[in-house]
PDB file of N, CA and C in Angstrom:
ATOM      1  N   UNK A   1     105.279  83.269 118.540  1.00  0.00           N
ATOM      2  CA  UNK A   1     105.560  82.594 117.283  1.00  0.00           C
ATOM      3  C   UNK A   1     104.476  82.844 116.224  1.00  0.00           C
ATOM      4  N   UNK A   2     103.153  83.108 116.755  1.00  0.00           N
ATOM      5  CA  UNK A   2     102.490  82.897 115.957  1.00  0.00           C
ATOM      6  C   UNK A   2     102.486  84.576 114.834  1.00  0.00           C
ATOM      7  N   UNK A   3     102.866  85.655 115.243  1.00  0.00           N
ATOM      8  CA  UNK A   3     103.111  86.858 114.753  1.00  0.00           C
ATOM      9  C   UNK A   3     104.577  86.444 114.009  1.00  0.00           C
ATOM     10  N   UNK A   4     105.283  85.971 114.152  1.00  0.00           N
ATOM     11  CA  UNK A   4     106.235  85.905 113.220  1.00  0.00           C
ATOM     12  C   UNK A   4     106.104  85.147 111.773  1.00  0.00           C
ATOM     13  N   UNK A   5     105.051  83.502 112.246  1.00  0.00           N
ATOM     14  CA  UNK A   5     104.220  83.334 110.533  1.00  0.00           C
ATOM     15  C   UNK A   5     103.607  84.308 110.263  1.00  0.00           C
ATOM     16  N   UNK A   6     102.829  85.199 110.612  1.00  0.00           N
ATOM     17  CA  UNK A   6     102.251  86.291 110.115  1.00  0.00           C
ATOM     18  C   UNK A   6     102.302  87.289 109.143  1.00  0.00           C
ATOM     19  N   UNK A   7     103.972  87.883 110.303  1.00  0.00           N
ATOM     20  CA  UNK A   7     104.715  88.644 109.625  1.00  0.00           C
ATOM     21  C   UNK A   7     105.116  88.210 108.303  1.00  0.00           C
ATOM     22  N   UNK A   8     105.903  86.645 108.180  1.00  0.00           N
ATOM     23  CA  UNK A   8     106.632  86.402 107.156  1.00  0.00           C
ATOM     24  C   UNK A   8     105.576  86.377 105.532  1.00  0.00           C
ATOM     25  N   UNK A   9     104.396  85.896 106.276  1.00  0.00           N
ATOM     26  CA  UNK A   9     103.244  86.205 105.258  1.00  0.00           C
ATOM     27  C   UNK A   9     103.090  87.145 104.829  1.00  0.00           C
ATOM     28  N   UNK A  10     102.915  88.440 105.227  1.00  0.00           N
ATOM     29  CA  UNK A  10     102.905  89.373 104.835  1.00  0.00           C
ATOM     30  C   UNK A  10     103.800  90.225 103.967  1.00  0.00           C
ATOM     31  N   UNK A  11     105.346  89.616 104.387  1.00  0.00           N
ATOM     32  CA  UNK A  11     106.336  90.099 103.663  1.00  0.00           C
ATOM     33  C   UNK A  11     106.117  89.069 102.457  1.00  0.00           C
ATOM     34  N   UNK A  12     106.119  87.968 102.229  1.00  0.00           N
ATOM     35  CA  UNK A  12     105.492  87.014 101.016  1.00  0.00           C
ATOM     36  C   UNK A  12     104.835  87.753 100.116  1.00  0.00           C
ATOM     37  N   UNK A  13     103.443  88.464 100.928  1.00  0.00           N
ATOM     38  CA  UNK A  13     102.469  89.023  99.765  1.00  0.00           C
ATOM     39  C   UNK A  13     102.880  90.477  98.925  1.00  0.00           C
ATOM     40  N   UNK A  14     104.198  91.138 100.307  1.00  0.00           N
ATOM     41  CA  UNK A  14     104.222  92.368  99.793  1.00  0.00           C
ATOM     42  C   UNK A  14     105.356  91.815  98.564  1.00  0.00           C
ATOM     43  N   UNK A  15     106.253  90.796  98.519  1.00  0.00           N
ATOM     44  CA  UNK A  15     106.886  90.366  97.682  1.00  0.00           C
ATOM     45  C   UNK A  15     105.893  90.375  96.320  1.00  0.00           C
ATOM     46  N   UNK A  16     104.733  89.640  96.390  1.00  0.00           N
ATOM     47  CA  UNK A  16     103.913  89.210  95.179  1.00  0.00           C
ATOM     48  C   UNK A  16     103.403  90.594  94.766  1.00  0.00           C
ATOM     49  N   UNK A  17     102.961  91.214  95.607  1.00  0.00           N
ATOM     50  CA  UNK A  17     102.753  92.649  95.079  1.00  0.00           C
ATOM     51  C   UNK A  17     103.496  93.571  94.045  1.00  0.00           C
ATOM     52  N   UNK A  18     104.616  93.218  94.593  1.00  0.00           N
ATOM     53  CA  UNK A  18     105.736  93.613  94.001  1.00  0.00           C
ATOM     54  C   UNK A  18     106.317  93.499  92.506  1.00  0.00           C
ATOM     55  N   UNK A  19     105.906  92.083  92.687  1.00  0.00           N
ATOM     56  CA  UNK A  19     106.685  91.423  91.150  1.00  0.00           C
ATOM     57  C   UNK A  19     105.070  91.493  90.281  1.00  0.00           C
ATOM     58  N   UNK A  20     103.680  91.964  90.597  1.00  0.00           N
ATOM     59  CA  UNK A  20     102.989  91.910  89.800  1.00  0.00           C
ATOM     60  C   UNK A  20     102.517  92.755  88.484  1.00  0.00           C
ATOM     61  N   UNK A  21     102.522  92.397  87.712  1.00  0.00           N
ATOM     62  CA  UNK A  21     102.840  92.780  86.625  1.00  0.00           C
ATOM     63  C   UNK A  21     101.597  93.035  85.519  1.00  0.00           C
ATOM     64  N   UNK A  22     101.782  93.884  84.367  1.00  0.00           N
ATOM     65  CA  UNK A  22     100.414  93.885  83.322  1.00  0.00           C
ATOM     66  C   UNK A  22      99.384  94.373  84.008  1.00  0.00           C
ATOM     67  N   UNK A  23      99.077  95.234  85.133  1.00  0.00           N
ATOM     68  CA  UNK A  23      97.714  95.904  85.506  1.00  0.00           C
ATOM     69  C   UNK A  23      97.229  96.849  85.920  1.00  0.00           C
ATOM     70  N   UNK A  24      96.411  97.050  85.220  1.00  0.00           N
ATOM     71  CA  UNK A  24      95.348  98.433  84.811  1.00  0.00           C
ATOM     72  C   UNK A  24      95.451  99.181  86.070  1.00  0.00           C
ATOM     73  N   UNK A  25      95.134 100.152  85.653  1.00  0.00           N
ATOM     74  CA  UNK A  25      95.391 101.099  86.840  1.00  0.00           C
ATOM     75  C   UNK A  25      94.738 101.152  88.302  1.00  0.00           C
ATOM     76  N   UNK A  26      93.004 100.620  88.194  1.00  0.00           N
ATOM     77  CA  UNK A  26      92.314 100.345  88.819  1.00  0.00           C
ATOM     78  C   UNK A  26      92.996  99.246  89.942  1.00  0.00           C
ATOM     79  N   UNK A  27      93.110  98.289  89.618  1.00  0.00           N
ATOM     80  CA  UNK A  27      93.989  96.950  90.165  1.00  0.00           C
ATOM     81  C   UNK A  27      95.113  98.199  90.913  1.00  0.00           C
ATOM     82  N   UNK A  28      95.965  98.441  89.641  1.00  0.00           N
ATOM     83  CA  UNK A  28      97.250  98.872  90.625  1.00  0.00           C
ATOM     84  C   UNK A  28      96.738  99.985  91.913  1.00  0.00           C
ATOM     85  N   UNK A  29      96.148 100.672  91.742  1.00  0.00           N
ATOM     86  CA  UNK A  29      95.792 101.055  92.930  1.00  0.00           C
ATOM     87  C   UNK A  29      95.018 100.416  93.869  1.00  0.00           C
ATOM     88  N   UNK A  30      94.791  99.399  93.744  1.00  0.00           N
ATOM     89  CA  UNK A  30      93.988  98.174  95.053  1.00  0.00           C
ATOM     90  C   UNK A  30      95.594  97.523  95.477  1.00  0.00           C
ATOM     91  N   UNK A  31      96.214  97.511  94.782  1.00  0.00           N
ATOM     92  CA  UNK A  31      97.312  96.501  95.180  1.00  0.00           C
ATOM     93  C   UNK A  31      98.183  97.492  95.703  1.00  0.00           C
ATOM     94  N   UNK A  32      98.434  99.390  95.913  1.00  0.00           N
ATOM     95  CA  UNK A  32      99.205 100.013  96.437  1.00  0.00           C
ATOM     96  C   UNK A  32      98.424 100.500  97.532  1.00  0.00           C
ATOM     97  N   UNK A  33      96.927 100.249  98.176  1.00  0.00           N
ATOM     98  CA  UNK A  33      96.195 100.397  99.088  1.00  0.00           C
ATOM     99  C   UNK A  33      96.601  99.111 100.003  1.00  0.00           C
ATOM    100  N   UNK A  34      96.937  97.813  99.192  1.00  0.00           N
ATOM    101  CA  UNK A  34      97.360  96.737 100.172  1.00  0.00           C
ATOM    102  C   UNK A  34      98.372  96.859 100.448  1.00  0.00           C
ATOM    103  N   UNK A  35      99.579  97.232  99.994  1.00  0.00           N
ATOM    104  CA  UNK A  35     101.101  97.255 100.155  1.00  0.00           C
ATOM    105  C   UNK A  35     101.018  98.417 101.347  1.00  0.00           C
ATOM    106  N   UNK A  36     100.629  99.228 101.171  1.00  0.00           N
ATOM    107  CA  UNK A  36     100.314 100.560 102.584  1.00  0.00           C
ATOM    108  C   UNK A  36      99.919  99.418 103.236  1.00  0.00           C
ATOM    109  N   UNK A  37      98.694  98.558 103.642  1.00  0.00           N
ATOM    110  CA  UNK A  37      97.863  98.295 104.672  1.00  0.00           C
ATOM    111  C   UNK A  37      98.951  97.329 105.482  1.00  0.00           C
ATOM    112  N   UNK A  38      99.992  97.005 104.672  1.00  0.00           N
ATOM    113  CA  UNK A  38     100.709  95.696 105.077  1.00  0.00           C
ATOM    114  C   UNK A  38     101.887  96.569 105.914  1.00  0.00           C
ATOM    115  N   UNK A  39     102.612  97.501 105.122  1.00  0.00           N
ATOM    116  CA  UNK A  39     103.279  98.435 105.723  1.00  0.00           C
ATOM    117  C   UNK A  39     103.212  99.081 107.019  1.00  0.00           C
ATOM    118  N   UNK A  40     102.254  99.197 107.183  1.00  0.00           N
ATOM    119  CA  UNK A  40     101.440 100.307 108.614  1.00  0.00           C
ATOM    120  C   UNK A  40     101.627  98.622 109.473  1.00  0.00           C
ATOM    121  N   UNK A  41     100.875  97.817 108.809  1.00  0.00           N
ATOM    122  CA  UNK A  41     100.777  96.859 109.735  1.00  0.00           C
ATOM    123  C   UNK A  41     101.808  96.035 110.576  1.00  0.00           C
ATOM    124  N   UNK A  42     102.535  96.165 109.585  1.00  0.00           N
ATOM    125  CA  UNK A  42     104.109  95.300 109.918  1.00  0.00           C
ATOM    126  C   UNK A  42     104.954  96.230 111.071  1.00  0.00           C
ATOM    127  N   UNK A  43     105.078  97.612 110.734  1.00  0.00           N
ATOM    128  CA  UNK A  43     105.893  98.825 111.895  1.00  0.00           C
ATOM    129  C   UNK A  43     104.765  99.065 112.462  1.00  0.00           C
ATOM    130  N   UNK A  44     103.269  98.935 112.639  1.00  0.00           N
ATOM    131  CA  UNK A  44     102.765 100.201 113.552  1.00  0.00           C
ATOM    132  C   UNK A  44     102.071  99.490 114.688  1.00  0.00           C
ATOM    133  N   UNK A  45     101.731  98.011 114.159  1.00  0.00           N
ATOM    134  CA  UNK A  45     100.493  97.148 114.952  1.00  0.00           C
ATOM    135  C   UNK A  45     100.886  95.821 115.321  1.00  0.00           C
ATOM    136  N   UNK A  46     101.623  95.751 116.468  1.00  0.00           N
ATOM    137  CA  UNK A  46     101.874  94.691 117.054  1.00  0.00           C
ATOM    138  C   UNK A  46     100.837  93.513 117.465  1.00  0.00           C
ATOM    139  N   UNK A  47      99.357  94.094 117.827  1.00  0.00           N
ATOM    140  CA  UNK A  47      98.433  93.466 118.072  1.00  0.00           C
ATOM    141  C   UNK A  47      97.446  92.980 116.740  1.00  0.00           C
ATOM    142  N   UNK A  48      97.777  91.219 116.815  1.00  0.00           N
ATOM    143  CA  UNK A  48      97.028  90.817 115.415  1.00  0.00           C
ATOM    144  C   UNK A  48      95.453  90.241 115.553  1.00  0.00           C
ATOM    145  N   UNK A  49      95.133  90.983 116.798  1.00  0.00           N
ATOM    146  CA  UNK A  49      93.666  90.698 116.957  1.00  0.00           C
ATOM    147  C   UNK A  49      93.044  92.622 116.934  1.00  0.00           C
ATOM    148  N   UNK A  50      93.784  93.130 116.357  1.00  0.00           N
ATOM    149  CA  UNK A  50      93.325  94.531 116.460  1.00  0.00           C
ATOM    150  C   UNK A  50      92.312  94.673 115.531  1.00  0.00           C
ATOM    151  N   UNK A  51      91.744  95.839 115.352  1.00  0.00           N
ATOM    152  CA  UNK A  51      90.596  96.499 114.226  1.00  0.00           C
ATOM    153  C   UNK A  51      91.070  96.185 113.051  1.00  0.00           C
ATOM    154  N   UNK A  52      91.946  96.996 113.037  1.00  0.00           N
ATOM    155  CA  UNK A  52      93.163  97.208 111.437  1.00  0.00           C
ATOM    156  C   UNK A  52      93.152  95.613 111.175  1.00  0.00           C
ATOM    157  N   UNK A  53      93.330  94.966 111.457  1.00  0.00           N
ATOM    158  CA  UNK A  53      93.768  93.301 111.073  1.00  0.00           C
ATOM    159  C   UNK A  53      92.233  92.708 110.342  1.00  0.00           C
ATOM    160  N   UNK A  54      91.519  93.221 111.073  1.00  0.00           N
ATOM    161  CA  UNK A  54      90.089  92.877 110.555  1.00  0.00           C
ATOM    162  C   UNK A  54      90.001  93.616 109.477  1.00  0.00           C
ATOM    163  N   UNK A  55      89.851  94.901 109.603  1.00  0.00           N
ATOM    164  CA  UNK A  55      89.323  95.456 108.452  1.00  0.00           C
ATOM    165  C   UNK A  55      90.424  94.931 106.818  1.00  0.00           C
ATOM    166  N   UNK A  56      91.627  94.682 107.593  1.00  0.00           N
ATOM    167  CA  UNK A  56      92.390  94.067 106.314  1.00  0.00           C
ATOM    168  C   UNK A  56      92.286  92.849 105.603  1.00  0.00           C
ATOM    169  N   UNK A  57      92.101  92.126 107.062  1.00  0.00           N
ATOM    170  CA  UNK A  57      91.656  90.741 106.454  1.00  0.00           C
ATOM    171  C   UNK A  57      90.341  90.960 105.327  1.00  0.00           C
ATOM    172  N   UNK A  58      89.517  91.824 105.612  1.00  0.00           N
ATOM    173  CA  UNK A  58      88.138  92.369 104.550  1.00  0.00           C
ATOM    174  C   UNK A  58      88.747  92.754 103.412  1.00  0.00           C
ATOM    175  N   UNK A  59      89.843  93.396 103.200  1.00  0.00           N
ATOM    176  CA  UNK A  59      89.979  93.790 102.085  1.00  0.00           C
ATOM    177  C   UNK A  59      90.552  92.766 100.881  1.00  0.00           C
ATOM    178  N   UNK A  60      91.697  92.073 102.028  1.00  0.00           N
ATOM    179  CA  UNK A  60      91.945  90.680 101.395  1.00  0.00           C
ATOM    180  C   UNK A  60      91.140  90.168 100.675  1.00  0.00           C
ATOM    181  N   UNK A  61      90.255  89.384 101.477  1.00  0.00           N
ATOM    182  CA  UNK A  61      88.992  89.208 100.285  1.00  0.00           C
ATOM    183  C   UNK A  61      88.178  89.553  99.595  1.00  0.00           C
ATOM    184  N   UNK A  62      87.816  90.028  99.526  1.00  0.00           N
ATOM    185  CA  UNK A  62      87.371  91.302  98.363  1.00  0.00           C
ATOM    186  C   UNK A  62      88.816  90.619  97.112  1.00  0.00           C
ATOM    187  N   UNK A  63      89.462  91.257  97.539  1.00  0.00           N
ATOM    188  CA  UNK A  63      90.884  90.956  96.829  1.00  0.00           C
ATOM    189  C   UNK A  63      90.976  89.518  95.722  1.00  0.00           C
ATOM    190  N   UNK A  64      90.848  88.476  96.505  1.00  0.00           N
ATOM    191  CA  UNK A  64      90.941  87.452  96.265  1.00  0.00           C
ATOM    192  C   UNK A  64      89.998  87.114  95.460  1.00  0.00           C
ATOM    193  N   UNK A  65      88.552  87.416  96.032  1.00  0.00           N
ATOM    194  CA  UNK A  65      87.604  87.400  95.127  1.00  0.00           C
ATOM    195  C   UNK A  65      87.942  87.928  93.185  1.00  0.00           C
ATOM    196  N   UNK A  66      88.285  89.074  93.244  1.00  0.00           N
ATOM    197  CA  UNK A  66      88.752  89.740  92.298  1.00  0.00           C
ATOM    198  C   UNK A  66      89.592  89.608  91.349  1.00  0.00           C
ATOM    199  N   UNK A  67      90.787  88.957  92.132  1.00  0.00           N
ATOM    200  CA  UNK A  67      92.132  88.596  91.086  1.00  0.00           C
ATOM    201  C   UNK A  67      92.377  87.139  91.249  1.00  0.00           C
ATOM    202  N   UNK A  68      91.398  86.660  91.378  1.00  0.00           N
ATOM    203  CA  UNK A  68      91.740  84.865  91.473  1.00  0.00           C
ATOM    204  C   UNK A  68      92.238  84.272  90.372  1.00  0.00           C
ATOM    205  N   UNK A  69      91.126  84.952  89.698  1.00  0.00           N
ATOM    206  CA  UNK A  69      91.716  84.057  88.228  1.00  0.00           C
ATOM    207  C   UNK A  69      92.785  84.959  87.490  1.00  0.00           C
ATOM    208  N   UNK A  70      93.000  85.548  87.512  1.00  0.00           N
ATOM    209  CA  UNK A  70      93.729  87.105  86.735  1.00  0.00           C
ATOM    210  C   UNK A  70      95.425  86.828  87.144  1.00  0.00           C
ATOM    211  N   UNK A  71      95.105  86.646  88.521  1.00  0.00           N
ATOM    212  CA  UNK A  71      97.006  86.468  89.746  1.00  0.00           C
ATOM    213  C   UNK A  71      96.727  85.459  90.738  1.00  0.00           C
ATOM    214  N   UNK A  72      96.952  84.483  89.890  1.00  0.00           N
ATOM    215  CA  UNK A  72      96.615  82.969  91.122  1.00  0.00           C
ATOM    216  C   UNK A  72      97.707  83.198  91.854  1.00  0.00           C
ATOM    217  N   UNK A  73      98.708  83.660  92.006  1.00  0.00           N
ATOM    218  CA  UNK A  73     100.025  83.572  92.834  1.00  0.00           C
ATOM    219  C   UNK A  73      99.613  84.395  94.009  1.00  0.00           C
ATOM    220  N   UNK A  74      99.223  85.624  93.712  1.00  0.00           N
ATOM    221  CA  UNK A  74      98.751  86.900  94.591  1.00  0.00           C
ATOM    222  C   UNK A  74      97.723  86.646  95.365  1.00  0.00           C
ATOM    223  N   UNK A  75      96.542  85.582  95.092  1.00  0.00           N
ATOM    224  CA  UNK A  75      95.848  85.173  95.573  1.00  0.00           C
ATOM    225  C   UNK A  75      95.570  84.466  96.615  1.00  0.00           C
ATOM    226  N   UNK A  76      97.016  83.295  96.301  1.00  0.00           N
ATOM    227  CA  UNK A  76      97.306  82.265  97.412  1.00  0.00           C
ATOM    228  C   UNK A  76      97.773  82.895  98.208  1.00  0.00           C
ATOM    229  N   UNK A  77      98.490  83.856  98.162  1.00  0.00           N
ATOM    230  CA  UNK A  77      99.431  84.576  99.230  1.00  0.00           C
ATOM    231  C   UNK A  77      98.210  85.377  99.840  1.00  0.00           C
ATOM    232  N   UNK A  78      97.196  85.895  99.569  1.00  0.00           N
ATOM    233  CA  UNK A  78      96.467  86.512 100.349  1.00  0.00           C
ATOM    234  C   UNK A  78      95.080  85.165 101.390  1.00  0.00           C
ATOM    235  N   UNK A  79      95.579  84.454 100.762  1.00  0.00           N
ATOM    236  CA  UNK A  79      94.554  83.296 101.540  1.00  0.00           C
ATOM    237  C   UNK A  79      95.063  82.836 101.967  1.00  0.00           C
ATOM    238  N   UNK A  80      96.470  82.345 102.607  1.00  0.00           N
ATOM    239  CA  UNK A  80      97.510  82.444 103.778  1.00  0.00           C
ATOM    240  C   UNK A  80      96.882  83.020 104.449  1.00  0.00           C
ATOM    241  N   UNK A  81      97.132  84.156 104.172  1.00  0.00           N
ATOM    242  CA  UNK A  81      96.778  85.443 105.768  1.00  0.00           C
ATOM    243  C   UNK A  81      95.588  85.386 106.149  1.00  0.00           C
ATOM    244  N   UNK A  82      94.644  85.025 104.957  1.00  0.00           N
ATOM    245  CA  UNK A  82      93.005  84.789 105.650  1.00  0.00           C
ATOM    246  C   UNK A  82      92.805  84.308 106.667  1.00  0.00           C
ATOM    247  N   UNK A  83      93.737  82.584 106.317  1.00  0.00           N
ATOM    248  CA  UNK A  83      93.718  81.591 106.833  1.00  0.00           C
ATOM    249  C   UNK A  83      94.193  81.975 108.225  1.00  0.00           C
ATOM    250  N   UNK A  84      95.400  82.186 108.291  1.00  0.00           N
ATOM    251  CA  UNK A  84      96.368  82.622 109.729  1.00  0.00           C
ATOM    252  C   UNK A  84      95.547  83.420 110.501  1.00  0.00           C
ATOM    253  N   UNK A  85      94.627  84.723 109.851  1.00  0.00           N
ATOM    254  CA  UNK A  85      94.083  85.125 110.976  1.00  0.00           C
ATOM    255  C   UNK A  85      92.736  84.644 111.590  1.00  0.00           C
ATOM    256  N   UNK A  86      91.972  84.011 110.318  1.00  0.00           N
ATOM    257  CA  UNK A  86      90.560  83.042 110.835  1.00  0.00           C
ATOM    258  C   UNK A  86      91.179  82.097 111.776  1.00  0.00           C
ATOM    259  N   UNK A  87      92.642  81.135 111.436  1.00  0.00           N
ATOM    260  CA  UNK A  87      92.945  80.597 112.776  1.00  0.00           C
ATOM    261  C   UNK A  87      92.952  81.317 114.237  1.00  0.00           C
ATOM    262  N   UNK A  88      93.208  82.353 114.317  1.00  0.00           N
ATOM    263  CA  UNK A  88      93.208  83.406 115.412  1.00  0.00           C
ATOM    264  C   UNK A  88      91.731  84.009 115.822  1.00  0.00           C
ATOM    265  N   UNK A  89      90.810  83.455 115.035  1.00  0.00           N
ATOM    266  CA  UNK A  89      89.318  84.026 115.386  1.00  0.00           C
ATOM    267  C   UNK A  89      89.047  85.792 114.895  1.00  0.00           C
ATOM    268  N   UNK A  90      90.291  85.843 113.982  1.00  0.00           N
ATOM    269  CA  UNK A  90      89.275  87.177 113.624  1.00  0.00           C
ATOM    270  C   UNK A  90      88.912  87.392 112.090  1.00  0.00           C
TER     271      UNK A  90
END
C-alpha cells in the first residue's frame, strides 16, 4: 500500500508539472529533468528504498527550495513525496 500513495504522488506532481506555466527556460529544464526522474521511476523502480529514490528525493528539494514562492502548488506536491519517503527513512 504504501507504493501505491507514492505512486499516486508522483502522478499528482507529474500532473503539476504539467499544467506549469510562465517559465524561463532554466526552471523549464529542472522541471523536464523531474518529469524524466518521475517517469523512470514510476516503470523502472519498484524498490522505494533504492538509490534513485534518494538521489530524487535530493533533487526535490533543491526544488522546493527554489520555486516555493514562484509555484506554491508545485511545491506542496513535491513535499508530499519528501514527506512519504522521510516516512520510509530515506
Amino acid at each position: 500500500m504504501p507504493r501505491t500513495k507514492l505512486l499516486n504522488q508522483l502522478r499528482q506532481l507529474q500532473t503539476e508539472l504539467q499544467d506549469s506555466e510562465q517559465l524561463d527556460e532554466e526552471t523549464r529544464a529542472v522541471l523536464i529533468e523531474l518529469q524524466s526522474d518521475i517517469d523512470s521511476l514510476i516503470v523502472d523502480d519498484p524498490d522505494p528504498v533504492s538509490e534513485r529514490y534518494r538521489a530524487f528525493r535530493d533533487r526535490l528539494r533543491t526544488s522546493v527550495e527554489r520555486f516555493e514562492a514562484s509555484h506554491p502548488r508545485l511545491t506542496s506536491a513535491m513535499a508530499q513525496i519528501i514527506d512519504t519517503l522521510g516516512a520510509w527513512g530515506i
